[in-house]
Protein backbone atom coordinates (compact mmCIF):
# COMPACT_ATOMS: atom_id res chain seq x y z
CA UNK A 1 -2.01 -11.94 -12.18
CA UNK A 2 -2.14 -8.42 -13.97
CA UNK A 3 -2.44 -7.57 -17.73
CA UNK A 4 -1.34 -4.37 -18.25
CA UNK A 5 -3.02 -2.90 -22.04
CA UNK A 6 -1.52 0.51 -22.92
CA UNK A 7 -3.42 2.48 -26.11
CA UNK A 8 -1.40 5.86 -27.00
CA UNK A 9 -2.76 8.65 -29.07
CA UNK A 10 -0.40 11.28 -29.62
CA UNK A 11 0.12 13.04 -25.97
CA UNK A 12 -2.83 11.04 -24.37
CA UNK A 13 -1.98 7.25 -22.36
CA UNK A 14 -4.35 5.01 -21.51
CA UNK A 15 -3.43 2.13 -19.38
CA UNK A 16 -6.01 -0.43 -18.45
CA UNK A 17 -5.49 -2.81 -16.05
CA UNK A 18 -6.84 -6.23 -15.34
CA UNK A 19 -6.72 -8.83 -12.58
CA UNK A 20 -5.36 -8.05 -8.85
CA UNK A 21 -2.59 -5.61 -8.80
CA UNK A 22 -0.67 -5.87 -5.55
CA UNK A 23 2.59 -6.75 -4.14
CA UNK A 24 3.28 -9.12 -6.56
CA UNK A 25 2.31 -7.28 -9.98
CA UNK A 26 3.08 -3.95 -8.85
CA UNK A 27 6.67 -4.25 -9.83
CA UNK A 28 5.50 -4.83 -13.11
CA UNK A 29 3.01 -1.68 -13.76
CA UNK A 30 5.94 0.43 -11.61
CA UNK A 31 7.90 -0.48 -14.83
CA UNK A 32 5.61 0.60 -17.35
CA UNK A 33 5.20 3.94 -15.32
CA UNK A 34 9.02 4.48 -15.03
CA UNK A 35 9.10 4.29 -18.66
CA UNK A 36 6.69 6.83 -19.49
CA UNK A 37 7.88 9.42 -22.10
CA UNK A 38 7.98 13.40 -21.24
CA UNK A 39 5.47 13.23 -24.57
CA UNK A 40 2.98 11.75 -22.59
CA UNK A 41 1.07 14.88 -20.55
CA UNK A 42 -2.36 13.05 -20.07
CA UNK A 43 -2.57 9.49 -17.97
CA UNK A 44 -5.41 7.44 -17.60
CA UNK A 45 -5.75 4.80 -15.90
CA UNK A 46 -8.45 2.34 -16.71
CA UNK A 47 -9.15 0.19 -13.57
CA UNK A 48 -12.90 -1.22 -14.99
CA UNK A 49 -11.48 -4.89 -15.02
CA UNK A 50 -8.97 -4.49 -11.43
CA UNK A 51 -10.39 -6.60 -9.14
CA UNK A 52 -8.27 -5.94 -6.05
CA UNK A 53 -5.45 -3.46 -5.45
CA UNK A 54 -2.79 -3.22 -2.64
CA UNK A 55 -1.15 -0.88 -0.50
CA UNK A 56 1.96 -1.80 -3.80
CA UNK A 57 -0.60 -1.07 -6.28
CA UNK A 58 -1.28 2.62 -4.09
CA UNK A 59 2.17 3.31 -4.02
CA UNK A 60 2.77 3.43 -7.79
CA UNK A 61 -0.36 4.83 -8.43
CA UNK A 62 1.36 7.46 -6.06
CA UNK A 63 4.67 7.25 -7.85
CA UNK A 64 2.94 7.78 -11.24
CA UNK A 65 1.04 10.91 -9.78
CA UNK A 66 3.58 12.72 -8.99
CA UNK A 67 5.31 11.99 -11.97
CA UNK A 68 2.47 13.43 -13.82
CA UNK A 69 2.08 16.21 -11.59
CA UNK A 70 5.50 17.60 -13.10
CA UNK A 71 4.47 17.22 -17.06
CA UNK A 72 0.62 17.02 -17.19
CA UNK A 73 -2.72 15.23 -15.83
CA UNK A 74 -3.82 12.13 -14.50
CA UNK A 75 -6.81 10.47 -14.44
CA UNK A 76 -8.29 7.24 -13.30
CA UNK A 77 -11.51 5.94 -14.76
CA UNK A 78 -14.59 3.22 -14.72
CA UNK A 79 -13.55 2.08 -10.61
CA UNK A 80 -15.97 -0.50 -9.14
CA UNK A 81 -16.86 0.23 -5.49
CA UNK A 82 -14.82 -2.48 -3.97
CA UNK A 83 -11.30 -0.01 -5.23
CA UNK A 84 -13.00 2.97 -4.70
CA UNK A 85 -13.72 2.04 -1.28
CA UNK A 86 -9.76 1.22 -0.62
CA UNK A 87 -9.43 4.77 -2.42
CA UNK A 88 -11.78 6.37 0.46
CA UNK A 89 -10.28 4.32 3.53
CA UNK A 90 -6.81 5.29 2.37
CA UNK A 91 -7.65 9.25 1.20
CA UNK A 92 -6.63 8.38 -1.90
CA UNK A 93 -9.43 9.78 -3.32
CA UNK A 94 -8.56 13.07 -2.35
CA UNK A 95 -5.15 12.75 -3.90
CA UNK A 96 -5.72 11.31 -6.79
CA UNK A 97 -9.09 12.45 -9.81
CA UNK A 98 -10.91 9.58 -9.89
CA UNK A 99 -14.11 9.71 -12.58
């Protein structure tokens, strides 16, 4: 189960997501990232209540980096150790800015 909660001010999107997101749910945040806006030039992604993330949940993490790449910045915040540890086995880390 994943609850996606989106908060937008002005250019700025913050998406915070809770629960496991993986091959299963990760149709569901690829979605919400599809329908991002050009408006939107700064991403954040709030992972402090994600308890478990896939190699699905990578690849639109991936998806929605690139994306940003071509019209601003994005970010992904408050990571517990367990994710950031899947973010350092996979080099993630060093693709995406993780704070």
């Amino acid at each position: 189960m994943l609850n996606i909660n989106k908060d937008a001010d002005g250019s700025k999107l913050t998406i915070a997501l809770q629960g496991r997101l993986d091959t299963t749910t990760a149709p569901q945040l690829d979605e919400e990232v599809k329908q991002l806006q050009d408006k939107v030039t700064d991403l954040n992604f709030d992972m402090s209540e994600l308890q478990y993330i896939s190699s699905a949940g990578l690849r639109v993490l991936l998806s929605a980096q690139k994306l940003m790449n071509k019209q601003g910045s994005m970010t992904i915040t408050n990571v517990s150790p367990e994710i950031m540890e899947i973010f350092d086995v996979t080099g993630f880390c060093d693709i995406l800015t993780i704070k």
